[in-house]
C-alpha atoms as a PDB file:
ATOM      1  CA  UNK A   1    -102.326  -0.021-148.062  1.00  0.00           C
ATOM      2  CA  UNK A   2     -99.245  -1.444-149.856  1.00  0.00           C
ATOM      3  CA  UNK A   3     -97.666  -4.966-149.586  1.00  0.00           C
ATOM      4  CA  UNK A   4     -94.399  -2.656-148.543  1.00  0.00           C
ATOM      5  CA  UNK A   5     -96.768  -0.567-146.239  1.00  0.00           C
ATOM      6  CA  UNK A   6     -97.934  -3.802-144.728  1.00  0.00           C
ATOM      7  CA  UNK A   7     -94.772  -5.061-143.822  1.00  0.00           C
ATOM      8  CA  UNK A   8     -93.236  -1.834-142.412  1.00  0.00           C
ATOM      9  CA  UNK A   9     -96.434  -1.559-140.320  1.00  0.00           C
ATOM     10  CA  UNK A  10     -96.115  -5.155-138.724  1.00  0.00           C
ATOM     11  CA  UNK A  11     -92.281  -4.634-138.356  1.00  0.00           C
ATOM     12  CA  UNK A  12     -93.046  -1.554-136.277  1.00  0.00           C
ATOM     13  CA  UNK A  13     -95.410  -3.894-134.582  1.00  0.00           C
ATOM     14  CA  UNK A  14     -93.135  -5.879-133.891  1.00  0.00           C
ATOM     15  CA  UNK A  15     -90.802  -3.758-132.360  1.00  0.00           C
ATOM     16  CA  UNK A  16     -93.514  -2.236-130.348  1.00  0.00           C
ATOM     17  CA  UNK A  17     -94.698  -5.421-128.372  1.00  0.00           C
ATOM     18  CA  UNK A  18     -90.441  -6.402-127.932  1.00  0.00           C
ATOM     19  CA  UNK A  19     -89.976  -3.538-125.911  1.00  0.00           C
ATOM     20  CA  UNK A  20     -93.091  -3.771-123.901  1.00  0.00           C
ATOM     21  CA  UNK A  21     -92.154  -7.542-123.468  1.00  0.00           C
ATOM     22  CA  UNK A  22     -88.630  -5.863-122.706  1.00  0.00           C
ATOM     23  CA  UNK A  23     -90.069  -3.946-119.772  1.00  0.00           C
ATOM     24  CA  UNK A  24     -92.223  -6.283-118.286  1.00  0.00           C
ATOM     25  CA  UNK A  25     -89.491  -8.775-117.943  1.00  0.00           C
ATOM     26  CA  UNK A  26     -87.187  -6.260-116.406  1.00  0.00           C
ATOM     27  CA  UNK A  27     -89.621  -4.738-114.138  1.00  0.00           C
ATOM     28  CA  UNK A  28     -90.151  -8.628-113.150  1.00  0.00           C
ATOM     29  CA  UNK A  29     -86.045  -9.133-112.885  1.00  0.00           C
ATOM     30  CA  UNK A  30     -85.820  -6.064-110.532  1.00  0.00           C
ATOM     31  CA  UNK A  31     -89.142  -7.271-108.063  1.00  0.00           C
ATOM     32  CA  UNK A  32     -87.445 -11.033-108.119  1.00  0.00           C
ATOM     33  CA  UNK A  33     -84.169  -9.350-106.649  1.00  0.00           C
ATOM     34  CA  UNK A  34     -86.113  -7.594-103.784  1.00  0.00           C
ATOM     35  CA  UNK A  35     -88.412 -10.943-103.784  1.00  0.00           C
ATOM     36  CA  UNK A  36     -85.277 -12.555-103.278  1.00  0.00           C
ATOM     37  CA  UNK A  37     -84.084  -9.631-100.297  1.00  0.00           C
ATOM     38  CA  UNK A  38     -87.230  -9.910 -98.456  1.00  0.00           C
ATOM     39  CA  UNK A  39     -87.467 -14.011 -98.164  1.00  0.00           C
ATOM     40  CA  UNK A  40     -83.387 -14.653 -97.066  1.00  0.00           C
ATOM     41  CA  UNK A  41     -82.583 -16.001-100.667  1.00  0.00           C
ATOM     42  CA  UNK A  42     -79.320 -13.992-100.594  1.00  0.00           C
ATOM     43  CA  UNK A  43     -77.377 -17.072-102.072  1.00  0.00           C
ATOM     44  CA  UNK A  44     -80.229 -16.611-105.419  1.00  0.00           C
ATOM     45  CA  UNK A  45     -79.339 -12.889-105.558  1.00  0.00           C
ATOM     46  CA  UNK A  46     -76.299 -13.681-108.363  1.00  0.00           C
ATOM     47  CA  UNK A  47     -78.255 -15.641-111.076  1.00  0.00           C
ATOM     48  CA  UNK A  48     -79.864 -12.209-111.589  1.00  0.00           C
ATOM     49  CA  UNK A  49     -76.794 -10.661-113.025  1.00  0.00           C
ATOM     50  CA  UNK A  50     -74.707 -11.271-116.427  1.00  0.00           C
ATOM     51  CA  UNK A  51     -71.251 -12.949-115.836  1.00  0.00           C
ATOM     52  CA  UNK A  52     -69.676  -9.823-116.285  1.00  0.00           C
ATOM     53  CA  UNK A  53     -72.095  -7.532-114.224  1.00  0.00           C
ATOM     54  CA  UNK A  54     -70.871  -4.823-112.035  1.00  0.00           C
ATOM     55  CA  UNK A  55     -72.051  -3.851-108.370  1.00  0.00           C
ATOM     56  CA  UNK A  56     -71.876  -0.499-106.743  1.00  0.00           C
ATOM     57  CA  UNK A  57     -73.867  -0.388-103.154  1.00  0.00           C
ATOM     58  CA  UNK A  58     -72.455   2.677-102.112  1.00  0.00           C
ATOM     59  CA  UNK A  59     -71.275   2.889 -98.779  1.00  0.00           C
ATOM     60  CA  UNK A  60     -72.151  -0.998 -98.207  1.00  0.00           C
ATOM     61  CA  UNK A  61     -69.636  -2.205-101.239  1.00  0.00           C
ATOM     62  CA  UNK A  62     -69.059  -3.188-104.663  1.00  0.00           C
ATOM     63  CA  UNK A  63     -68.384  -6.642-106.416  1.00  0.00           C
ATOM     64  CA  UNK A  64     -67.517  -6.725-110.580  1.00  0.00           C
ATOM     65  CA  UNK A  65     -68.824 -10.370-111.785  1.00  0.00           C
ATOM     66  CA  UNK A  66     -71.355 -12.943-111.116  1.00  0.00           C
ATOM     67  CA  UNK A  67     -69.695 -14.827-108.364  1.00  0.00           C
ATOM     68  CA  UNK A  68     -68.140 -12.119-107.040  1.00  0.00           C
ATOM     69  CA  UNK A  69     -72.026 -10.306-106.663  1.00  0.00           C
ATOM     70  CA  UNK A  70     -73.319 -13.790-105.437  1.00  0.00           C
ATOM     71  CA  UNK A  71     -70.538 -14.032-102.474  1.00  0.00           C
ATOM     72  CA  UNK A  72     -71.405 -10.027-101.715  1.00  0.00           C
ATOM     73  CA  UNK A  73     -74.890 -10.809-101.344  1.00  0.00           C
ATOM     74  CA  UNK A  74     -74.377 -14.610 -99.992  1.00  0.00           C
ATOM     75  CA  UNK A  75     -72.437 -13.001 -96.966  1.00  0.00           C
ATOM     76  CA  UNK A  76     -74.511  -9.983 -95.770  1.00  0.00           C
ATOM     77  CA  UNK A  77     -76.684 -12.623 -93.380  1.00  0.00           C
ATOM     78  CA  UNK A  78     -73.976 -13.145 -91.392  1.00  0.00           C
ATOM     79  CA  UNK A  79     -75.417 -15.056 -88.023  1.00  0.00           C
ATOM     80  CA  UNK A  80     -75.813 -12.976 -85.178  1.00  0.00           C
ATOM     81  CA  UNK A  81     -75.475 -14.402 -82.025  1.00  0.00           C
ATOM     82  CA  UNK A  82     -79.703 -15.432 -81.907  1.00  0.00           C
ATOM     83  CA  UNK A  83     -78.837 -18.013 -84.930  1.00  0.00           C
ATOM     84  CA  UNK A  84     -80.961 -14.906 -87.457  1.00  0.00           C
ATOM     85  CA  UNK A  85     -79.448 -12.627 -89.231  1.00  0.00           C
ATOM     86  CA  UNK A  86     -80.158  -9.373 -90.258  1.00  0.00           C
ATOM     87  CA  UNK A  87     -83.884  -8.764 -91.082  1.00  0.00           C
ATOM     88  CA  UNK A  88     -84.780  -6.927 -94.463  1.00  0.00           C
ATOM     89  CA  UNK A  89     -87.002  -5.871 -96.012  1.00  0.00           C
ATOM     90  CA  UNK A  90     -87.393  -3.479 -99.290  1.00  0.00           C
ATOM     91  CA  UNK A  91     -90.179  -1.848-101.541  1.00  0.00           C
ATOM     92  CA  UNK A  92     -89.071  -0.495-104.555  1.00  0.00           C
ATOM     93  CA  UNK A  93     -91.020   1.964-106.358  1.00  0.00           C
ATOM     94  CA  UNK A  94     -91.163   4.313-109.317  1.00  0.00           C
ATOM     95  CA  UNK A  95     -89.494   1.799-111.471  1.00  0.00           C
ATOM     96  CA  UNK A  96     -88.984   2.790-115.206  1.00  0.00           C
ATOM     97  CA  UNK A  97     -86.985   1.423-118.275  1.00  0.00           C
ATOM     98  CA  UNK A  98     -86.107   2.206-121.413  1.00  0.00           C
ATOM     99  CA  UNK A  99     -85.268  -0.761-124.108  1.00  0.00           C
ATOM    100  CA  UNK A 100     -82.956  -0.202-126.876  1.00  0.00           C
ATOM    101  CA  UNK A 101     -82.320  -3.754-128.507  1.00  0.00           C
ATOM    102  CA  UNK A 102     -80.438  -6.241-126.347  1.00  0.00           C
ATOM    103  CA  UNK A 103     -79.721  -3.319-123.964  1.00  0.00           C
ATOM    104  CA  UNK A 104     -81.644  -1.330-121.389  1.00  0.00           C
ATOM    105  CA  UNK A 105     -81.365   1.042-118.344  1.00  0.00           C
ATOM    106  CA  UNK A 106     -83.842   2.034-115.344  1.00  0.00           C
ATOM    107  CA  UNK A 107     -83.856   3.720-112.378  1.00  0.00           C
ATOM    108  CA  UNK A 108     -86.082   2.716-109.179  1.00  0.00           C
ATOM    109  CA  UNK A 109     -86.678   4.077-105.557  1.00  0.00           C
ATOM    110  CA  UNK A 110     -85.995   2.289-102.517  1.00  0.00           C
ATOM    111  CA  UNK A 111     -87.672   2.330 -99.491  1.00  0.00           C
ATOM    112  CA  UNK A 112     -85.927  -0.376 -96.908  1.00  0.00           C
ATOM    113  CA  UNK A 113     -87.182  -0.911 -93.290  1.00  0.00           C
ATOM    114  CA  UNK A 114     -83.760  -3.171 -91.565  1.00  0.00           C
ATOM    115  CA  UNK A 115     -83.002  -4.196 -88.441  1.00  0.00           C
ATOM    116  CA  UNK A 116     -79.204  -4.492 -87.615  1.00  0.00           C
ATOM    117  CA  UNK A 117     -77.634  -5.313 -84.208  1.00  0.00           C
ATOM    118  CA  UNK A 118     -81.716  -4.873 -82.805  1.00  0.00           C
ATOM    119  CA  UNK A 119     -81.851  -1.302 -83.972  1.00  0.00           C
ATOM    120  CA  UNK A 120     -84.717  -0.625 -86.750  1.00  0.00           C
ATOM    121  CA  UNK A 121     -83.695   1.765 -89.720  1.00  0.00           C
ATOM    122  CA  UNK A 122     -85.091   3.428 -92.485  1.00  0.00           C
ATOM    123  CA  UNK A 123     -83.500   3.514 -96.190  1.00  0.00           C
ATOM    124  CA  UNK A 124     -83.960   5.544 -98.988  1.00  0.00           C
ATOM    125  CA  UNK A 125     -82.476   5.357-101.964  1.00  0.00           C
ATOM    126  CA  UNK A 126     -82.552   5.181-106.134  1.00  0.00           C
ATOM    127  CA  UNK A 127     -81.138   2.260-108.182  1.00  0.00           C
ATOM    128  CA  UNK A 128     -79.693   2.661-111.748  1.00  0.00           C
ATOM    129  CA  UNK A 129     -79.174  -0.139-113.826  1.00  0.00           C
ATOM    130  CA  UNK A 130     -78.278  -1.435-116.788  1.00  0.00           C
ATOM    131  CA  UNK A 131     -79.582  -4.632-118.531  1.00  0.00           C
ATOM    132  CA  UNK A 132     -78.902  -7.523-120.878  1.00  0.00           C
ATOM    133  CA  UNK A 133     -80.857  -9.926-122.927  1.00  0.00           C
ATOM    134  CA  UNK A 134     -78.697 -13.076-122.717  1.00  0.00           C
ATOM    135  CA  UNK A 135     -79.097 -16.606-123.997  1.00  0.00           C
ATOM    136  CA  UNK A 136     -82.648 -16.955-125.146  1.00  0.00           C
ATOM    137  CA  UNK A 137     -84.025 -13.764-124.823  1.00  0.00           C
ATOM    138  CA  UNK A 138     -83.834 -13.369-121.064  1.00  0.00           C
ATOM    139  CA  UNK A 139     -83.296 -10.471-119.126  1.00  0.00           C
ATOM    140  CA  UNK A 140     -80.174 -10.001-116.512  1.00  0.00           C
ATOM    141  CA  UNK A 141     -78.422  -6.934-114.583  1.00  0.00           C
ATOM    142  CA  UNK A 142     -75.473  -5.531-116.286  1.00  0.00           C
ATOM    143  CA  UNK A 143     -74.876  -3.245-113.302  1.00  0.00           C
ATOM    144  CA  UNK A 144     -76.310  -1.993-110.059  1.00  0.00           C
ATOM    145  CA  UNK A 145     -75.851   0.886-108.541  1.00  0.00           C
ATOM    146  CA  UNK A 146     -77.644   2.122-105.189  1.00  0.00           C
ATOM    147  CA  UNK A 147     -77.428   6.026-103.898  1.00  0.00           C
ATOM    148  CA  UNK A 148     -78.504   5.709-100.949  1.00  0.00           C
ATOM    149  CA  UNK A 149     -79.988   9.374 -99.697  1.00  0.00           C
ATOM    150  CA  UNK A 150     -80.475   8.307 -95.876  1.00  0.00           C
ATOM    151  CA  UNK A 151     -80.011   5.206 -94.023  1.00  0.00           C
ATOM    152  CA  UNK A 152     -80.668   6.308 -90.015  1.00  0.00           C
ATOM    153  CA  UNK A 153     -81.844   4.607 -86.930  1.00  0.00           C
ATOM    154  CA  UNK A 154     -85.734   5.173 -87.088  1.00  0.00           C
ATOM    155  CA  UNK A 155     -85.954   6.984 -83.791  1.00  0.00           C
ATOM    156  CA  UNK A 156     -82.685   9.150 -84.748  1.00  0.00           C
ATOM    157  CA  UNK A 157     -84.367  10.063 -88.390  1.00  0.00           C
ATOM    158  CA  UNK A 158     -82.836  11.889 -91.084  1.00  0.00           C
ATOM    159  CA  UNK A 159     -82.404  15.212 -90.014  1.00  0.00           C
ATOM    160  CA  UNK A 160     -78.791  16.775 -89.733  1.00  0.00           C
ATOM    161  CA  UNK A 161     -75.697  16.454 -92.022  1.00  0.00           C
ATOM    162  CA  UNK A 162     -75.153  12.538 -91.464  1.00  0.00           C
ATOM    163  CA  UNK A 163     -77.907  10.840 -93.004  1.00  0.00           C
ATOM    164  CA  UNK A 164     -76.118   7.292 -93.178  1.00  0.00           C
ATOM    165  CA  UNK A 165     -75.329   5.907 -90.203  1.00  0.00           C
ATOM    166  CA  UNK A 166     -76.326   1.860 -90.786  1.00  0.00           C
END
């Protein structure tokens, strides 16, 4: 093998272990947000997103920049009347990226189990994102968007034409 050959071979190399390191650390940036969901760090949720990020949770909102995102997610555990407020928690599954330099996208699946007002509910939905590499390498959300395909009372299911009722 060549001195050229060489060189091509480790700069492929290189660009083969970036993008897994990629992945990994977005995969890691989207289980910190639902990390973040499922122990009440709502007022955490914003450092996950670039400055100029965009929000889009369907029927629940949208925010377009950092502090705007952290005050969306900052308010949603409004205090109920018992001092606690709403209780969350999410799985996500069937994550997958795809790296292209400083830029990615991914789509996930959702599977939420939330009690509002005392009623449990079940959610379903997909995420797609887009990512950044900022400062130093590290991965943020560009923008967040959640479909959500049902969000019902548990004992009313997801039968029927209105599948989002939260």
């Amino acid at each position: 093998m060549t001195a050229p050959d060489l060189l091509a071979e480790l700069a492929e190399l290189r660009r083969r272990v970036d993008t897994l390191e990629s992945r990994e650390s977005i995969q890691l940036l989207r289980n910190r947000f639902h990390d973040y969901v499922n122990t009440d760090r709502w007022d955490e949720i914003g450092s996950l997103f670039t400055d100029d990020a965009e929000l889009d949770y369907d029927t629940v909102g949208s925010a377009s920049g950092r502090a705007a995102i952290t005050e969306f997610f900052a308010s949603i555990p409004e205090t109920l009347p018992s001092g606690r407020g709403p209780f969350i928690r999410q799985f996500i599954h069937a994550h997958s990226v795809e790296v292209d330099g400083a830029t990615a996208t991914g789509t996930s699946h959702l599977f939420a189990t939330p009690v509002f007002d005392g009623v449990s509910h079940v959610v379903s939905a997909r995420f797609t994102d887009t990512y950044a590499r900022v400062d130093g390498g590290e991965w943020l959300f560009a923008s967040v968007t959640m479909n959500v395909w049902y969000a019902v009372p548990i004992a009313e299911g997801w039968a029927g034409e209105d599948r989002n009722r939260l």
